[in-house]
N, C-alpha and C. Protein backbone atom coordinates (compact mmCIF):
# COMPACT_ATOMS: atom_id res chain seq x y z
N UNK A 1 98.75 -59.11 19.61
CA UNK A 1 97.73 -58.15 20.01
C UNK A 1 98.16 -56.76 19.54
N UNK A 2 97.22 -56.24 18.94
CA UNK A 2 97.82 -54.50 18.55
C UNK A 2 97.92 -53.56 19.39
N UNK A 3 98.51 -52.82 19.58
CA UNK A 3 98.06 -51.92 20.86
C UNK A 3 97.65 -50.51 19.92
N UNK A 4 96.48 -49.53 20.53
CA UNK A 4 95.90 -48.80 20.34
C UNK A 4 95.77 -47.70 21.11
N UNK A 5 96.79 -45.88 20.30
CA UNK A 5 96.60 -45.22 21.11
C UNK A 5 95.09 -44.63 21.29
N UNK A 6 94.00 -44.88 22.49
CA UNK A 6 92.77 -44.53 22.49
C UNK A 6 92.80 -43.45 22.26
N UNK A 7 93.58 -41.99 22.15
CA UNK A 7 93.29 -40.67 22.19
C UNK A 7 93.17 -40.53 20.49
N UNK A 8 93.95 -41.25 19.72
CA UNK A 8 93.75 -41.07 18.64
C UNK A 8 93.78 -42.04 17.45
N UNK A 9 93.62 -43.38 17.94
CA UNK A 9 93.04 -44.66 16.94
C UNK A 9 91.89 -45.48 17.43
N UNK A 10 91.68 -46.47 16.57
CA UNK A 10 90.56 -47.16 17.09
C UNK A 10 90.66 -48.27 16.89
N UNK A 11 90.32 -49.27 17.27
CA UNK A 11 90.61 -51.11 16.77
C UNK A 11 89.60 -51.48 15.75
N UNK A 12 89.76 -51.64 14.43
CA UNK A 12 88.88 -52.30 13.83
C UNK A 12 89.12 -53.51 13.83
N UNK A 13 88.12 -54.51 13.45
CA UNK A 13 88.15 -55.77 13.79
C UNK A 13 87.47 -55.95 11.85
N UNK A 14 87.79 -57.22 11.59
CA UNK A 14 87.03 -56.98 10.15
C UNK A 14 87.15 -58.98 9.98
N UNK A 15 86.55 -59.81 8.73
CA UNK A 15 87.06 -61.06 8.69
C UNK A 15 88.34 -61.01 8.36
N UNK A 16 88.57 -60.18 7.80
CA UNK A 16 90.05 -60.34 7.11
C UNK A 16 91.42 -60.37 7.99
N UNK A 17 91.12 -59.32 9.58
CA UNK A 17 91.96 -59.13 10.27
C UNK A 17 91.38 -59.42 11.33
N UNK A 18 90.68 -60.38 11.62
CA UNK A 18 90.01 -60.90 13.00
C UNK A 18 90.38 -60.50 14.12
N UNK A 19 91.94 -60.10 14.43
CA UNK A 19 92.49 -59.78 15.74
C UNK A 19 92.23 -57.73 15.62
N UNK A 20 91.88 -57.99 14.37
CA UNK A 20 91.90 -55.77 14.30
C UNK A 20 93.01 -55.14 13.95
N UNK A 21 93.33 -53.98 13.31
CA UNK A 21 94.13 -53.40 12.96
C UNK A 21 93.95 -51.72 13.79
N UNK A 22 94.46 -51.18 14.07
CA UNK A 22 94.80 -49.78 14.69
C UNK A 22 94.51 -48.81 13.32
N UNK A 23 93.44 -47.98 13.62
CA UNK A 23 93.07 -46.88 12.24
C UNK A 23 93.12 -45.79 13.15
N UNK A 24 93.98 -44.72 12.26
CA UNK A 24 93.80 -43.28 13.09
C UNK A 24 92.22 -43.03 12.78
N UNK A 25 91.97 -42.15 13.99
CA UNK A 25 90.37 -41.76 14.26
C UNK A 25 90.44 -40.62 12.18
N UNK A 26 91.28 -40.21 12.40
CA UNK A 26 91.34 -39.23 11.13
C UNK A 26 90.77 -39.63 9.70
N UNK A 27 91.20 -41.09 10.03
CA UNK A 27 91.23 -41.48 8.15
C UNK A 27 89.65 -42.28 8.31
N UNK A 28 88.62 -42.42 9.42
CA UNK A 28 87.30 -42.66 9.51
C UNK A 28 86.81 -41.81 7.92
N UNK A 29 86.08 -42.59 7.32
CA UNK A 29 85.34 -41.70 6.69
C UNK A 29 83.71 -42.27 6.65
N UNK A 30 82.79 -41.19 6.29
CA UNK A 30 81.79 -41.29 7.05
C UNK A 30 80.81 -40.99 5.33
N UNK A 31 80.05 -42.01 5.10
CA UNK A 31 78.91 -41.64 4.46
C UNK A 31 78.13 -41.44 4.60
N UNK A 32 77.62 -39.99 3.88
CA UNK A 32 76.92 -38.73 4.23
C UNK A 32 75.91 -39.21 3.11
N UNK A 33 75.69 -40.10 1.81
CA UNK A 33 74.66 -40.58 1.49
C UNK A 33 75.52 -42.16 0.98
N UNK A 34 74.59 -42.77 1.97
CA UNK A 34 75.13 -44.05 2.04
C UNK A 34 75.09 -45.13 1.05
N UNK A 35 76.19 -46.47 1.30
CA UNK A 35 75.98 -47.71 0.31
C UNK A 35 74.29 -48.12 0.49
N UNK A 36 73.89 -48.58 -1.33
CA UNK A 36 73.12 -48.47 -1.45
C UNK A 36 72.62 -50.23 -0.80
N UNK A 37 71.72 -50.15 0.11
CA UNK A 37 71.20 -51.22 0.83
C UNK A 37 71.83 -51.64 2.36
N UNK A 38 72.71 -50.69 3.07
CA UNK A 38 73.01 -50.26 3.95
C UNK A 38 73.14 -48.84 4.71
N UNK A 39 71.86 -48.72 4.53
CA UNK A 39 71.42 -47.22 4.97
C UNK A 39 72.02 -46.53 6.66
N UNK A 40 71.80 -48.01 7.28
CA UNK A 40 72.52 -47.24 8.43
C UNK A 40 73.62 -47.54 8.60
N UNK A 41 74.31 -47.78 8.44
CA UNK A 41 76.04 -48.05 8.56
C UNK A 41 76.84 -46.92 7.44
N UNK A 42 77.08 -46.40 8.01
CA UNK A 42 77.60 -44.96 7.69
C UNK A 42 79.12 -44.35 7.86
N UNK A 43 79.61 -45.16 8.93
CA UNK A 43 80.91 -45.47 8.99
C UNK A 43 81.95 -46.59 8.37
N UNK A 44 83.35 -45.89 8.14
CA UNK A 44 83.86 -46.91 7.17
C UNK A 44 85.63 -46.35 7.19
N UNK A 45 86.47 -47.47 7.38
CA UNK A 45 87.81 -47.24 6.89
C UNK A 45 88.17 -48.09 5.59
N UNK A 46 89.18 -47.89 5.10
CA UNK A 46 90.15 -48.26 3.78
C UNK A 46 91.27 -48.79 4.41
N UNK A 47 91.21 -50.56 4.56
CA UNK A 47 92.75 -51.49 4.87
C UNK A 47 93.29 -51.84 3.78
N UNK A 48 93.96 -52.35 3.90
CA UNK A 48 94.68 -52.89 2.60
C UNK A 48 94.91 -54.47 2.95
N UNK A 49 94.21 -54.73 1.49
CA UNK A 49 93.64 -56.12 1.22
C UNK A 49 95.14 -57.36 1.98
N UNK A 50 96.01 -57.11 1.30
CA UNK A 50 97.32 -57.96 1.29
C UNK A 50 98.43 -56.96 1.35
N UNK A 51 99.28 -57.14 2.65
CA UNK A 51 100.16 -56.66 3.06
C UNK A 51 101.51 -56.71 2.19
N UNK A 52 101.56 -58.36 1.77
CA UNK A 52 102.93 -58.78 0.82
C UNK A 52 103.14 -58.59 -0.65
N UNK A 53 101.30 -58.11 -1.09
CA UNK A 53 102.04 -57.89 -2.80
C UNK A 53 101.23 -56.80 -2.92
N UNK A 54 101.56 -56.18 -3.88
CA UNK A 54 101.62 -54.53 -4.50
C UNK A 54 99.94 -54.82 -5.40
N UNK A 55 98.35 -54.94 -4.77
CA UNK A 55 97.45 -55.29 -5.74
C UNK A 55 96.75 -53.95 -5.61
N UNK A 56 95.71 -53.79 -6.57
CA UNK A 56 95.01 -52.62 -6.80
C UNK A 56 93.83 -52.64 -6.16
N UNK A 57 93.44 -53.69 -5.11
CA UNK A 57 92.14 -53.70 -4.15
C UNK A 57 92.74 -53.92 -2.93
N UNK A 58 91.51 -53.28 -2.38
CA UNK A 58 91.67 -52.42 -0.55
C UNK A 58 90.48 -53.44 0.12
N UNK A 59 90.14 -52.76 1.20
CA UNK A 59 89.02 -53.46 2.16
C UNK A 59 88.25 -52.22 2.21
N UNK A 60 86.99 -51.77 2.26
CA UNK A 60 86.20 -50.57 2.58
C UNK A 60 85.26 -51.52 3.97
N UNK A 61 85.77 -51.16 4.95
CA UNK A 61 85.58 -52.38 6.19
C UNK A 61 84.59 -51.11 7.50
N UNK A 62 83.32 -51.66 7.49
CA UNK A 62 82.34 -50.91 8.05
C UNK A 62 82.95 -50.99 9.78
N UNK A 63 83.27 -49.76 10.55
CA UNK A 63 83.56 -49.55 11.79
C UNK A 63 82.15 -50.10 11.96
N UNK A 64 80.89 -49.78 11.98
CA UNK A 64 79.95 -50.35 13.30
C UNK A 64 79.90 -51.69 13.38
N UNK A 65 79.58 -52.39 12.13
CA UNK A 65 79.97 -54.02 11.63
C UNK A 65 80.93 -54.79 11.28
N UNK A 66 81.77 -55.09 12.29
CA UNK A 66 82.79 -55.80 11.49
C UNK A 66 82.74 -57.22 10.61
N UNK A 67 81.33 -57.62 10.78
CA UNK A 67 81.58 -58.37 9.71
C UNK A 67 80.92 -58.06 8.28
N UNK A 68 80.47 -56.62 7.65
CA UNK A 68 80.79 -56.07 6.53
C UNK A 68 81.73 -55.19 6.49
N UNK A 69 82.38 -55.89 5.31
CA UNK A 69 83.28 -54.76 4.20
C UNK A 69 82.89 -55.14 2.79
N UNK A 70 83.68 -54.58 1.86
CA UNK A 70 83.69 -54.34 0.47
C UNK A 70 85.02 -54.46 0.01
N UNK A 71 84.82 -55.19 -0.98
CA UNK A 71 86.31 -55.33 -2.12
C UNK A 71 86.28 -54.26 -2.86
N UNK A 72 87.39 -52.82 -2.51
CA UNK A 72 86.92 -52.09 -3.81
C UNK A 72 87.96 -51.74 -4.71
N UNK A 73 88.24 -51.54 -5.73
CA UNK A 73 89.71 -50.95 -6.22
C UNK A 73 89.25 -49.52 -7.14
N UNK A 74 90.27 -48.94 -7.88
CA UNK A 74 90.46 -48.13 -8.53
C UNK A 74 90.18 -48.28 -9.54
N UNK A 75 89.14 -47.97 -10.02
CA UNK A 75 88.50 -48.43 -11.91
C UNK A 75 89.17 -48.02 -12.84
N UNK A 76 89.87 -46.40 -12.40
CA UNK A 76 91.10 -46.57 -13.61
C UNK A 76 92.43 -47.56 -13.85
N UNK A 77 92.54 -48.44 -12.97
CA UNK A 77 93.32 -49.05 -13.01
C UNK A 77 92.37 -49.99 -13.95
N UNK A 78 91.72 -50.72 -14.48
CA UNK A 78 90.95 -51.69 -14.62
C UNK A 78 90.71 -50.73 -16.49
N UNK A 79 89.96 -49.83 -16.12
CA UNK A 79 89.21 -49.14 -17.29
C UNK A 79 90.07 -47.95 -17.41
N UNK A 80 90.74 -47.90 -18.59
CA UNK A 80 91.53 -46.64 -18.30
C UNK A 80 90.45 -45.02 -18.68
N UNK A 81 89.63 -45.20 -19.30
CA UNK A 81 88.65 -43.90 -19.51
C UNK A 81 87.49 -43.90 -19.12
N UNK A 82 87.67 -44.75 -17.80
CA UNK A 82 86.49 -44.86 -16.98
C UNK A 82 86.53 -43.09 -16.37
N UNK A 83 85.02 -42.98 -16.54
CA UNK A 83 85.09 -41.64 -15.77
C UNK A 83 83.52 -41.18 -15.60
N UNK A 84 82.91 -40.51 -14.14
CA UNK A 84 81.88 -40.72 -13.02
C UNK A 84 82.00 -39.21 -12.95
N UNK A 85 80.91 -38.38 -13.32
CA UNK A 85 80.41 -37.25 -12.69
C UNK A 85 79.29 -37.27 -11.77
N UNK A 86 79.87 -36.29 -10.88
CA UNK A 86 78.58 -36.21 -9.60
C UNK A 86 77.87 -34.73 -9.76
N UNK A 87 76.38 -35.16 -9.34
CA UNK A 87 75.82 -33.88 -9.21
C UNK A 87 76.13 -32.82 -8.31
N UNK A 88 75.86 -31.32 -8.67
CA UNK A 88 75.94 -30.37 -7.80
C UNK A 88 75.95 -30.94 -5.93
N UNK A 89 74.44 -31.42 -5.94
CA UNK A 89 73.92 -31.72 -4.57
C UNK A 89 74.75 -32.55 -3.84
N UNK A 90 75.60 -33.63 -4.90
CA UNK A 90 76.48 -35.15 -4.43
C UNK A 90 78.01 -34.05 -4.02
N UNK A 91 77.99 -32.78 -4.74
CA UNK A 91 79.49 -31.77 -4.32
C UNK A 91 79.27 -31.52 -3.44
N UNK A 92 77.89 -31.13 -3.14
CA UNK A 92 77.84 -30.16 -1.56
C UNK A 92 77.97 -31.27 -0.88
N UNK A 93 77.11 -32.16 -0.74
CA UNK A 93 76.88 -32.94 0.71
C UNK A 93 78.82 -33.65 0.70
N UNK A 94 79.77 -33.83 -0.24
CA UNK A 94 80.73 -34.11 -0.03
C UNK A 94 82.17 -33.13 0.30
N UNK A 95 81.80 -31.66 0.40
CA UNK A 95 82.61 -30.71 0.89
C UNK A 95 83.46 -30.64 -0.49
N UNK A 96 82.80 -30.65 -2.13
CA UNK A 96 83.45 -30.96 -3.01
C UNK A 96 84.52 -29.69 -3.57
N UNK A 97 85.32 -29.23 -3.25
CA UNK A 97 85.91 -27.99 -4.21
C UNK A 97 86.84 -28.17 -4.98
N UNK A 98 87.98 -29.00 -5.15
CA UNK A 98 88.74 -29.56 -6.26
C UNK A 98 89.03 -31.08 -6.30
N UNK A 99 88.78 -31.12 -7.82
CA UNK A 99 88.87 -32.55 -8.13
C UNK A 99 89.59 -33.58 -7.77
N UNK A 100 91.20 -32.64 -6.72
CA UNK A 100 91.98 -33.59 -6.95
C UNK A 100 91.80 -34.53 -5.08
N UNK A 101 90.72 -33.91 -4.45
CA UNK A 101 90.27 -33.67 -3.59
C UNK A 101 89.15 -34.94 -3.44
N UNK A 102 89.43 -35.80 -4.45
CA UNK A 102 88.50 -37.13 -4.33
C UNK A 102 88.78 -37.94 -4.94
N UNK A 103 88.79 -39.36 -4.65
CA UNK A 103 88.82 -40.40 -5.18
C UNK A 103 87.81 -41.63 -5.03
N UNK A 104 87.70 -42.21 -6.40
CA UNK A 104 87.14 -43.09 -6.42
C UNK A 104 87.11 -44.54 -6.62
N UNK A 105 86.40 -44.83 -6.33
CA UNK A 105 86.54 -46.68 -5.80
C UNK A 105 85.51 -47.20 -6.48
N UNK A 106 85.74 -48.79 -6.94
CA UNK A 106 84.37 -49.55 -7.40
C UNK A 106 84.24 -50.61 -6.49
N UNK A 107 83.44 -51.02 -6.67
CA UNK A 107 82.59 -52.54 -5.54
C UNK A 107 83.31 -53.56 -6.41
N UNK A 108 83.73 -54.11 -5.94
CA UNK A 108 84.55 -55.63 -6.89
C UNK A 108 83.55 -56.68 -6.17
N UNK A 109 82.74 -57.53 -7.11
CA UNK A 109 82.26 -58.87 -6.80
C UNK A 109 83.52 -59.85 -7.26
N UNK A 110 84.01 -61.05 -6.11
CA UNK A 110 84.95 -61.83 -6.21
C UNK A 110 84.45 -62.84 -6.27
N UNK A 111 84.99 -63.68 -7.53
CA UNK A 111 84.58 -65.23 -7.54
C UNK A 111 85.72 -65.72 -7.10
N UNK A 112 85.49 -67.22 -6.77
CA UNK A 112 86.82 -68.85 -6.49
C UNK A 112 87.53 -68.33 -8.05
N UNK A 113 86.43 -68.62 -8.99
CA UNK A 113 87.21 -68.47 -10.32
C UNK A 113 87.51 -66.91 -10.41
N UNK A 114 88.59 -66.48 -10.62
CA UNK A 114 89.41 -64.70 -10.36
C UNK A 114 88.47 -64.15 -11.77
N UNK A 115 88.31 -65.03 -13.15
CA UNK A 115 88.06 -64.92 -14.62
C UNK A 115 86.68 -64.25 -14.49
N UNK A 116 85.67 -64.77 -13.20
CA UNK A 116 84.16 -64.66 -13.34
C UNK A 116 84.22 -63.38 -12.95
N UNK A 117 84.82 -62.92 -11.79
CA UNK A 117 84.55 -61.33 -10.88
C UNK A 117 84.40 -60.17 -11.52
N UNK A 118 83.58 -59.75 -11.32
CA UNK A 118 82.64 -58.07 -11.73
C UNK A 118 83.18 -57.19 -10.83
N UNK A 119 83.02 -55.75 -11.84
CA UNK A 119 82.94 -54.89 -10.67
C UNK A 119 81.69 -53.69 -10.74
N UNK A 120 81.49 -53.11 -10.24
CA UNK A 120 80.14 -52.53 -10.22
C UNK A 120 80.49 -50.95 -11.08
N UNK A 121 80.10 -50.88 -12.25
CA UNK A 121 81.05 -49.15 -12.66
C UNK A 121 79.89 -48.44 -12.79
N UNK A 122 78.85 -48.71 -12.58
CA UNK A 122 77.72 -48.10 -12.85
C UNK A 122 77.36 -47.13 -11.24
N UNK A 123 77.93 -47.65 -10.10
CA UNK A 123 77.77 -47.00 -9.19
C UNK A 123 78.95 -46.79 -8.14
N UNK A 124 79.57 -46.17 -8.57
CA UNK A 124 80.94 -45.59 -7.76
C UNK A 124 80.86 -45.25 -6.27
N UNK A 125 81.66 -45.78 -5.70
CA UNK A 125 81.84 -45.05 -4.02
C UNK A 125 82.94 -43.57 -4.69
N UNK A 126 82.14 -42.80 -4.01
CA UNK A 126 83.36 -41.07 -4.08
C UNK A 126 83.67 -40.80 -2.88
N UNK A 127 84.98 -40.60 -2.75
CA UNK A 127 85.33 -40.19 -1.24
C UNK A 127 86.22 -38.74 -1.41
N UNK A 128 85.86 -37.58 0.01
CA UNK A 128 86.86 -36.80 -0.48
C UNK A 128 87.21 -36.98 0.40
N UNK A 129 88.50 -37.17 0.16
CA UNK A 129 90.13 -37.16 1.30
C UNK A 129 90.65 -36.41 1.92
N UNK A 130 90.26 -34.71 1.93
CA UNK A 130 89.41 -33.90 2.89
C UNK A 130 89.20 -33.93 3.85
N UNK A 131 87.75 -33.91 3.57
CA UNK A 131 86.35 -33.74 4.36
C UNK A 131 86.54 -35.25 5.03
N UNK A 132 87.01 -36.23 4.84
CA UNK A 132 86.68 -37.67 4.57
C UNK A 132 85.22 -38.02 4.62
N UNK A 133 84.37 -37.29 3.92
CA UNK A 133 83.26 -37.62 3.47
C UNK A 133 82.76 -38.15 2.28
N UNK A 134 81.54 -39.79 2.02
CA UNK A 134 81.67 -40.30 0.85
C UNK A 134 80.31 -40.67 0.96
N UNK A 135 80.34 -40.52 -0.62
CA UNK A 135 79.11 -41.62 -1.12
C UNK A 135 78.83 -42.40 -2.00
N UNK A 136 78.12 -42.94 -2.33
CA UNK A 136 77.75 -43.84 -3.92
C UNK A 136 77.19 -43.65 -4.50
N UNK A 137 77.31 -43.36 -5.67
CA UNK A 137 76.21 -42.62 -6.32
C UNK A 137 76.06 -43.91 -7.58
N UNK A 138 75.05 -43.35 -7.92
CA UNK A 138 74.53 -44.11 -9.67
C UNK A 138 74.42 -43.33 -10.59
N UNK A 139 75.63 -43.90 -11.85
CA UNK A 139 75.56 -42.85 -12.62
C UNK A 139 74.63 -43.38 -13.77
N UNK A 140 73.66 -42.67 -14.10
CA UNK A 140 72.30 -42.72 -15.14
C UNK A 140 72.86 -42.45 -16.19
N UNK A 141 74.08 -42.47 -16.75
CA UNK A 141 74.37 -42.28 -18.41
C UNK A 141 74.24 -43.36 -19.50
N UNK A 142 74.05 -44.42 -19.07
CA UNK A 142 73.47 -45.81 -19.75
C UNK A 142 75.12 -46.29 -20.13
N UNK A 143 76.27 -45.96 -19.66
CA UNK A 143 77.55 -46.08 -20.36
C UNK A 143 78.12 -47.45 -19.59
N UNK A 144 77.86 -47.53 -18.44
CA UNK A 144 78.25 -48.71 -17.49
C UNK A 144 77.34 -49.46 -17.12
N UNK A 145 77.89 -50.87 -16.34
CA UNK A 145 77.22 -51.49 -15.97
C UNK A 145 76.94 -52.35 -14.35
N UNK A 146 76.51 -52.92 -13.53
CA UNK A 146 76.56 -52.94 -12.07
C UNK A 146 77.55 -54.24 -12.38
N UNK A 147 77.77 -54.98 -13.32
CA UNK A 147 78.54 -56.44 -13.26
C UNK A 147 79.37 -56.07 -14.63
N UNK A 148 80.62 -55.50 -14.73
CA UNK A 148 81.50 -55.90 -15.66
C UNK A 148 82.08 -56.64 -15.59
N UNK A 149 82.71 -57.39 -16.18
CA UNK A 149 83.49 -58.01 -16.07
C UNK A 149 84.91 -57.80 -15.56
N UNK A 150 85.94 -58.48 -14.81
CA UNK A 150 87.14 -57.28 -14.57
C UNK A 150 87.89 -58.14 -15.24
N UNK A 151 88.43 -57.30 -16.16
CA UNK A 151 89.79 -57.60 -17.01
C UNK A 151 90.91 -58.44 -16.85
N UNK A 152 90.98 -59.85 -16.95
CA UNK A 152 92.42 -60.49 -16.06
C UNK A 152 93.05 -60.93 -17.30
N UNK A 153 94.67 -61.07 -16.86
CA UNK A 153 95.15 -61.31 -18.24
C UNK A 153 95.84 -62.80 -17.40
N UNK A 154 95.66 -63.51 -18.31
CA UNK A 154 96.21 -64.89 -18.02
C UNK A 154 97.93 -65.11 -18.09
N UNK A 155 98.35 -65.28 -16.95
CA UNK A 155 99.83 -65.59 -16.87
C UNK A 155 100.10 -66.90 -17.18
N UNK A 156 100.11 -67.47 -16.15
CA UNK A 156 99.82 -69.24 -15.78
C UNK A 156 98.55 -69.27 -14.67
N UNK A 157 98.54 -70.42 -15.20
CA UNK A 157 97.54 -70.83 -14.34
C UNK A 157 97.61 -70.83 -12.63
N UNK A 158 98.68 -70.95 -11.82
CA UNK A 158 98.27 -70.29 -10.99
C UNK A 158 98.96 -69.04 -10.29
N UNK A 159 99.23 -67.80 -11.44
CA UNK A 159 99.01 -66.92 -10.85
C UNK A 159 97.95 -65.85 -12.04
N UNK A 160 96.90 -65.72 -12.11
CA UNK A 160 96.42 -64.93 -12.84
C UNK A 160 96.60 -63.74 -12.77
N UNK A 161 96.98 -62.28 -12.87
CA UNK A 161 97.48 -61.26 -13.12
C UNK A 161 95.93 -60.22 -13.54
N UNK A 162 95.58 -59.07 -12.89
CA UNK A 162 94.55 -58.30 -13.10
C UNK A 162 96.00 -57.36 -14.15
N UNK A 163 94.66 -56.34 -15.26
CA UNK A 163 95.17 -55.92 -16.51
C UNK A 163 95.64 -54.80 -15.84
């Protein structure tokens, strides 16, 4: 059982951690224009997927629902000149003033087969680490796509290795 200081954590519960994990109230972050097809769920922490190995995807695990989250990782890890501008309006509503002041995440679709899984680069979650305020935006440059493919490089067969 976890124990939870109430003055300043909270129990999330998620599938992944069924019994809940302890999140400081701090690292809540809150979308101020939300995932697109979950308009009201607006709240959200960042777990980490697997405790025992060093991988480049997290949990983006909805506080009101625990049974949504999101697979998301770091697209530069994946795409190395992947790169997502936000509008003026997407700076304000995110308390935007330096770049180094945000990071971004993609939606990973996971197959059984690791070879099939997409990730979404066409519409980025932005979070600033800040404000902890985020959103998703869609970027209209025709350069990405909602299903890439994600890059795996074949080790052996059973451990496949992301690039």
């Amino acid at each position: 059982m976890n124990t939870v200081n109430q003055e300043t954590e909270i129990l999330v519960k998620s599938i992944y951690y069924p019994e809940g994990v302890a999140v400081e109230k701090t690292k809540i972050i809150e979308f101020v224009k939300p995932i697109l097809g979950f308009d009201s769920l607006k709240k959200y922490c960042i777990l980490n997927i697997n405790k025992e190995k060093n991988l480049p995807f997290f949990i983006l695990q909805s506080i009101e629902n625990d049974k949504l989250c999101f697979i998301v990782a770091d697209p530069n890890y994946f795409f190395k000149d992947y790169a997502a501008s936000i509008t003026d309006e997407e700076k304000e509503l995110l308390g935007f003033k330096e770049k180094t002041d945000v990071i971004l995440f993609v939606i990973v679709t996971v197959f059984r087969d690791l070879y099939s899984s997409t990730v979404n680069l066409k519409a980025p979650v932005v979070i600033n680490v800040k404000s902890r305020k985020a959103i998703q935006t869609v970027l209209n440059n025709g350069l990405y796509s909602v299903k890439q493919k994600l890059p795996i490089i074949k080790q052996d067969a059973d451990n496949p290795k992301t690039a």
